[in-house]
C-alpha atoms as a PDB file:
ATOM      1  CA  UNK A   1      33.070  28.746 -92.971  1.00  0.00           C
ATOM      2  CA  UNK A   2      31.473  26.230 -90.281  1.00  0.00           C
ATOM      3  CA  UNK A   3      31.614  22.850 -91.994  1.00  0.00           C
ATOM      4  CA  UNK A   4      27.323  21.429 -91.440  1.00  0.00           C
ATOM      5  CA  UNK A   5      26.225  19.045 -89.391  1.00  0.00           C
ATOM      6  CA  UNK A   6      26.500  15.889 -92.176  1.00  0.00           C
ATOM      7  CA  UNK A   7      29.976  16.879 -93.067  1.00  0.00           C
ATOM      8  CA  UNK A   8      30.929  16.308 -89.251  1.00  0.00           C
ATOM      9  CA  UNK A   9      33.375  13.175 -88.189  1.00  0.00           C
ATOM     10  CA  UNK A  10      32.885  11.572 -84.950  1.00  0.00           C
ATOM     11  CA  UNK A  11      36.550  12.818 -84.114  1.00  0.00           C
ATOM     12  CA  UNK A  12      34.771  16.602 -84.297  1.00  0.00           C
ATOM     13  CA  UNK A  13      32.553  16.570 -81.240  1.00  0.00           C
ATOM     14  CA  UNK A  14      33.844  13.350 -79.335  1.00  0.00           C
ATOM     15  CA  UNK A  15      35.388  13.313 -75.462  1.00  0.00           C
ATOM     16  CA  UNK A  16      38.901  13.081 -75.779  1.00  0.00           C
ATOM     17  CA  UNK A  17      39.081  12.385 -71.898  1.00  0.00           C
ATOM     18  CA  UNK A  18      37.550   9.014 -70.861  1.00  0.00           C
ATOM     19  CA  UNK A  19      37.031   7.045 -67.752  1.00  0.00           C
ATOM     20  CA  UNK A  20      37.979   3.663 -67.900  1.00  0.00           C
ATOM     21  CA  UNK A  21      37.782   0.658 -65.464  1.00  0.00           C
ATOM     22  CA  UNK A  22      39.933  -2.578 -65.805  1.00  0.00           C
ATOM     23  CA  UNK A  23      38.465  -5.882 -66.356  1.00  0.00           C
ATOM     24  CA  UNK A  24      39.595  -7.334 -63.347  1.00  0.00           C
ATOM     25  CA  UNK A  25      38.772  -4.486 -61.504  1.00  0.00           C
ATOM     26  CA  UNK A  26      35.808  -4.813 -58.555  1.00  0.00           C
ATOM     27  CA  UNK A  27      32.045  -3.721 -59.263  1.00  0.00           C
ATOM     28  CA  UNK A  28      32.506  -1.507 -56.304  1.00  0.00           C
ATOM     29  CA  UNK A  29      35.491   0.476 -57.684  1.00  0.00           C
ATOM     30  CA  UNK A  30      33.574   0.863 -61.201  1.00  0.00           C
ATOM     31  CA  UNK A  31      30.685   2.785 -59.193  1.00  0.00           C
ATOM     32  CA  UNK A  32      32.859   4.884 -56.740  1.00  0.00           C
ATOM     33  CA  UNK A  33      34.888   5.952 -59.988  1.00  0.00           C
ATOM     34  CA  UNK A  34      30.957   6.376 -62.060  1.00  0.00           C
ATOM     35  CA  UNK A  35      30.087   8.832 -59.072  1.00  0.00           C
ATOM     36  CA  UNK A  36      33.296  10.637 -58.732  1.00  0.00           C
ATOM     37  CA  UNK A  37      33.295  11.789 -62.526  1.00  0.00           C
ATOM     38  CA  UNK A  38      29.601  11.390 -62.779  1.00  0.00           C
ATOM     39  CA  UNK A  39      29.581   9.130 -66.028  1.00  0.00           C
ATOM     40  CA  UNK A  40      26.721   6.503 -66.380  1.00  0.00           C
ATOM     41  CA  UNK A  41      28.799   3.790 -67.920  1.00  0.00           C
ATOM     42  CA  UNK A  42      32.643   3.242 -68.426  1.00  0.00           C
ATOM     43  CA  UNK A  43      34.575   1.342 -71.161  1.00  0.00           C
ATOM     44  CA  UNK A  44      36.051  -1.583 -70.309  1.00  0.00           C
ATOM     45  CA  UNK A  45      39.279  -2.145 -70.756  1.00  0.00           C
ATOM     46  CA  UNK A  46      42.321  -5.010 -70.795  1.00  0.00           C
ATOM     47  CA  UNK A  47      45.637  -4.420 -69.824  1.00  0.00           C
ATOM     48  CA  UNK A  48      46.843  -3.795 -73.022  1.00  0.00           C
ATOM     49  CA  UNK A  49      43.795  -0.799 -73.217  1.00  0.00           C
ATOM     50  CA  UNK A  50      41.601  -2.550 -75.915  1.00  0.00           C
ATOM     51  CA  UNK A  51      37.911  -2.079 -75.582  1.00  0.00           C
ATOM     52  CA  UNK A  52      36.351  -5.219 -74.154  1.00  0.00           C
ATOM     53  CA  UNK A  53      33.298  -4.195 -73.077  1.00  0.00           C
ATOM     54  CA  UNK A  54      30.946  -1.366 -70.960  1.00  0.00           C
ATOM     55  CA  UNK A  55      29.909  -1.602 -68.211  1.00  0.00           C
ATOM     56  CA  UNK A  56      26.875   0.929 -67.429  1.00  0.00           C
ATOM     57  CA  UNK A  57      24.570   1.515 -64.445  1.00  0.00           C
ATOM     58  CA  UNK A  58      21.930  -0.393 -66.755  1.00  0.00           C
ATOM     59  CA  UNK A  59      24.126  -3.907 -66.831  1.00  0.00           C
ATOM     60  CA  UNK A  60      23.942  -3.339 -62.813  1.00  0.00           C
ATOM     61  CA  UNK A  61      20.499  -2.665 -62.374  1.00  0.00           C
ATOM     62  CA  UNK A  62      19.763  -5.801 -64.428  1.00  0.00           C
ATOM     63  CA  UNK A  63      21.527  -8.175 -61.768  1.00  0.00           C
ATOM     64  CA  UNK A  64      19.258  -7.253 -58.826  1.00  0.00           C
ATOM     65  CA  UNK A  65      15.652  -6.377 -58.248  1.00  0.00           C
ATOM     66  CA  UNK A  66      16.189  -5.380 -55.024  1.00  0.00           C
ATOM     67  CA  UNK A  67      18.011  -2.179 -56.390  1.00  0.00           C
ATOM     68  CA  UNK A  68      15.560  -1.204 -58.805  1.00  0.00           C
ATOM     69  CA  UNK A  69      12.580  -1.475 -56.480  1.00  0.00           C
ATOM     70  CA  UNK A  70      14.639   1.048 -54.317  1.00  0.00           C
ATOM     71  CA  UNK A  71      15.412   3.421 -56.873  1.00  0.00           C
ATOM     72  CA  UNK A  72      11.923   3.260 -58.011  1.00  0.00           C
ATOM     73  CA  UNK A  73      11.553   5.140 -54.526  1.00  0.00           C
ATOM     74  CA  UNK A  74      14.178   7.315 -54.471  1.00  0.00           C
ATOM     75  CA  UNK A  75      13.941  11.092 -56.344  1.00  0.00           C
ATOM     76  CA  UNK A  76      16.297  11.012 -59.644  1.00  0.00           C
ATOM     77  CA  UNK A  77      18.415  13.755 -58.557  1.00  0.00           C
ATOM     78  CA  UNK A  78      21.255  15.469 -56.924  1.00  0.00           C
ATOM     79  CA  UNK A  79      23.976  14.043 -54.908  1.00  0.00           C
ATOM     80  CA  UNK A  80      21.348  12.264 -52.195  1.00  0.00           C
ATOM     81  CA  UNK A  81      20.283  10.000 -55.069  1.00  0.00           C
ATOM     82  CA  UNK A  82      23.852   8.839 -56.246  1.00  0.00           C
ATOM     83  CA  UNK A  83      24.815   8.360 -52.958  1.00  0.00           C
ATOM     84  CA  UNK A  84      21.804   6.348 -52.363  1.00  0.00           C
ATOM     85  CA  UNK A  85      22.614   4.425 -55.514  1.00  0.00           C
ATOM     86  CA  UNK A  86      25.657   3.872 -55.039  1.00  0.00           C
ATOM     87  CA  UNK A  87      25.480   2.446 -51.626  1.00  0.00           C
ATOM     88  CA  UNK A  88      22.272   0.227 -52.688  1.00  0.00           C
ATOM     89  CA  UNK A  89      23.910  -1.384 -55.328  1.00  0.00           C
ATOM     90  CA  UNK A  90      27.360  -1.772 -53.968  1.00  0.00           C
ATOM     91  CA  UNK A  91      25.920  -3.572 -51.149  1.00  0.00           C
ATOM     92  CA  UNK A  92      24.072  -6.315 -53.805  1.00  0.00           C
ATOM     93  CA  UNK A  93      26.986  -6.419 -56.609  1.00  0.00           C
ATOM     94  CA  UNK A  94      29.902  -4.360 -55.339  1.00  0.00           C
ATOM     95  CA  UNK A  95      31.989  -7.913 -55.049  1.00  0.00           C
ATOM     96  CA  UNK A  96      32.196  -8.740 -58.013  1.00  0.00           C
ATOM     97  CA  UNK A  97      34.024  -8.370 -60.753  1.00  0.00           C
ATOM     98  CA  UNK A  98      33.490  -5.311 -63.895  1.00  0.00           C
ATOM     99  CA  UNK A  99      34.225  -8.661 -66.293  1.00  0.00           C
ATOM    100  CA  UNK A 100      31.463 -10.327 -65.022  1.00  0.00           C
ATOM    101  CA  UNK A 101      28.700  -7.952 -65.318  1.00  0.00           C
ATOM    102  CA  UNK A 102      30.286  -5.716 -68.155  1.00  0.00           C
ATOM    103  CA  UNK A 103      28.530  -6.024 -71.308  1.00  0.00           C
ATOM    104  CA  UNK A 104      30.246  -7.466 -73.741  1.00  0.00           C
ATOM    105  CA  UNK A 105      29.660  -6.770 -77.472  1.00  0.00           C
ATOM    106  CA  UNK A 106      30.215  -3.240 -77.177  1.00  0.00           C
ATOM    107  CA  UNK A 107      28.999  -1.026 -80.253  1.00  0.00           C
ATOM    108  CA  UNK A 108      31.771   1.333 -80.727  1.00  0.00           C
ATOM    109  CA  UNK A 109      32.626   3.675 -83.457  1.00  0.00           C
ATOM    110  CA  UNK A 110      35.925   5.274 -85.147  1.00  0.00           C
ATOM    111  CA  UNK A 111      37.255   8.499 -84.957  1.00  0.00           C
ATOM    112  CA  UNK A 112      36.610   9.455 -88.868  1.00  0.00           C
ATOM    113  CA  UNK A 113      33.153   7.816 -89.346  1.00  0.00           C
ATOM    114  CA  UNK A 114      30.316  10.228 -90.113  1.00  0.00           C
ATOM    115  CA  UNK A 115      28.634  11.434 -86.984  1.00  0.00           C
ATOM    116  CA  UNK A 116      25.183  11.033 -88.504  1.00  0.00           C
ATOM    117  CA  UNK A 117      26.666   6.957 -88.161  1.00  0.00           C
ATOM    118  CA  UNK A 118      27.580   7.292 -84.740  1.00  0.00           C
ATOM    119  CA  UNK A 119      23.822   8.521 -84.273  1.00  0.00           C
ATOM    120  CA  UNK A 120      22.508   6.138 -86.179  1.00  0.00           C
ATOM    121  CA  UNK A 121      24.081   3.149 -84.349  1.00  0.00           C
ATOM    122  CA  UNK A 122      22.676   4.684 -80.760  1.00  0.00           C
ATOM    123  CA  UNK A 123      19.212   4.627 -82.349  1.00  0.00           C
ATOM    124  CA  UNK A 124      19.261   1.826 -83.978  1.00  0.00           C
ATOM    125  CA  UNK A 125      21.041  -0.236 -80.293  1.00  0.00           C
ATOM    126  CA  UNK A 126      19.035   2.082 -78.035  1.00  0.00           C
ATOM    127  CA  UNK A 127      22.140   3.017 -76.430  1.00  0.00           C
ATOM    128  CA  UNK A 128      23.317   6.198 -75.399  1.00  0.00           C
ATOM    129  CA  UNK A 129      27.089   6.572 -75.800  1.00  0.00           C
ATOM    130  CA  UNK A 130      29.818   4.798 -78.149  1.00  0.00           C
ATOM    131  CA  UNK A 131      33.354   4.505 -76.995  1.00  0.00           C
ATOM    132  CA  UNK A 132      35.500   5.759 -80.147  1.00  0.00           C
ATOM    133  CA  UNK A 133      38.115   3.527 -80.817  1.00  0.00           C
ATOM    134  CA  UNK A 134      41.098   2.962 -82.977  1.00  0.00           C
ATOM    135  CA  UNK A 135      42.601   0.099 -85.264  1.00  0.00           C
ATOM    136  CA  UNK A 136      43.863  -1.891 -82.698  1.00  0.00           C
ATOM    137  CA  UNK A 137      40.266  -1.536 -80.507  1.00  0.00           C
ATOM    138  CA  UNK A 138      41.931   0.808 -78.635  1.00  0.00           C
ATOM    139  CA  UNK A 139      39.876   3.939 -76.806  1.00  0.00           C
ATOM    140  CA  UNK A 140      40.982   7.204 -77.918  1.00  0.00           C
ATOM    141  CA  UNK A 141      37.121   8.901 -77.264  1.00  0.00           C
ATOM    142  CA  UNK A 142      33.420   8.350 -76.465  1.00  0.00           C
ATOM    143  CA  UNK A 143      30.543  10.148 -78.166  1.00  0.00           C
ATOM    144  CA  UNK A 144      27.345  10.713 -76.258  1.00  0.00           C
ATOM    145  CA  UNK A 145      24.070  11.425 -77.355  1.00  0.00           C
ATOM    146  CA  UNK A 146      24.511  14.728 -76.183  1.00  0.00           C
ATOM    147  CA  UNK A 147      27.760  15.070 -78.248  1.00  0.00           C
ATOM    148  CA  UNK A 148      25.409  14.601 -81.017  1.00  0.00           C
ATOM    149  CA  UNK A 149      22.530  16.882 -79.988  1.00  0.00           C
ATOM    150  CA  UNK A 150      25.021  19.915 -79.596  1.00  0.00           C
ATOM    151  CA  UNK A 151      26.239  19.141 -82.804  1.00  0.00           C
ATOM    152  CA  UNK A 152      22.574  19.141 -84.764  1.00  0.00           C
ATOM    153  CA  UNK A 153      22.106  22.055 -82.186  1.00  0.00           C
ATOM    154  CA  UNK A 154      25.018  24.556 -83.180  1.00  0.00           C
ATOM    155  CA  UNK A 155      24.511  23.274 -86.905  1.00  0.00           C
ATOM    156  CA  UNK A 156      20.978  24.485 -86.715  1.00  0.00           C
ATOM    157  CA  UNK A 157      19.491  27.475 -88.899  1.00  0.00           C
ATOM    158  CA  UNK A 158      19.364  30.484 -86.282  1.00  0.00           C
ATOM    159  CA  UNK A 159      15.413  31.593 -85.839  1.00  0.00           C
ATOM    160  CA  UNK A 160      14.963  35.111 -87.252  1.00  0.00           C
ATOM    161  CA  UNK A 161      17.714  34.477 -90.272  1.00  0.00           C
END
């Protein structure tokens, strides 16, 4: 029997695979590493892999109005526009370092908590992904509002039965 949507842990619809960035790593590695697996934001981590922070295309489009105003002109999709993004704001930001645009009081979540929590906290922050991490603030997943769509999705009573 399929255990319902409330009865659901984070741990049961999670990404198990995450991309990373370091800290100290350059603004222009985070993006070329955002486009290659297509992610919108990356945990941020130390060298000891604790969560420090994210770092999403949001925290870079806040730095520079220059960027936005082009992206404003650009179409939202396919490869042309992330390559178009990519270059525009490497070209502004690229320099500089994940730590210093990275945001820093990251809302993150645990494997076992409730994924009806997990949604609640993206609501509630108007954000759209939670890395999952463990005791020692280490990530071991992220959860997506997507994660958390499929789940209410696949959960959902089947029209017609």
């Amino acid at each position: 029997m399929a255990i319902g949507v409330y009865e659901k842990c984070v741990k049961d619809v999670m990404s198990r695979e995450v991309v990373t960035i370091d800290a100290k790593d350059s603004v222009h590695e985070a993006l070329e590493v955002m486009a290659e697996n297509k992610v919108a934001a990356l945990p941020v981590i130390d060298r000891d892999g604790r969560c420090v922070g994210i770092l999403s295309t949001s925290d870079m489009m806040d730095v520079t109005r220059d960027v936005d105003a082009g992206l404003n002109e650009m179409e939202n999709t396919g490869q042309l526009f992330w390559g178009e993004f990519i270059g525009k704001l490497g070209d502004h930001v690229g320099h500089q370092n994940v730590m210093e645009l990275m945001s820093e009081s990251v809302v993150a979540i645990t494997p076992d908590a409730p994924l009806s929590e997990a949604a609640s906290r993206m609501v509630r922050e108007h954000i759209h992904r939670l890395p999952v991490i463990d005791a020692s603030e280490i990530v071991v997943g992220i959860v997506s509002t997507t994660d958390v769509l499929r789940a209410f999705a696949e959960c959902a009573p089947k029209a017609g039965k």
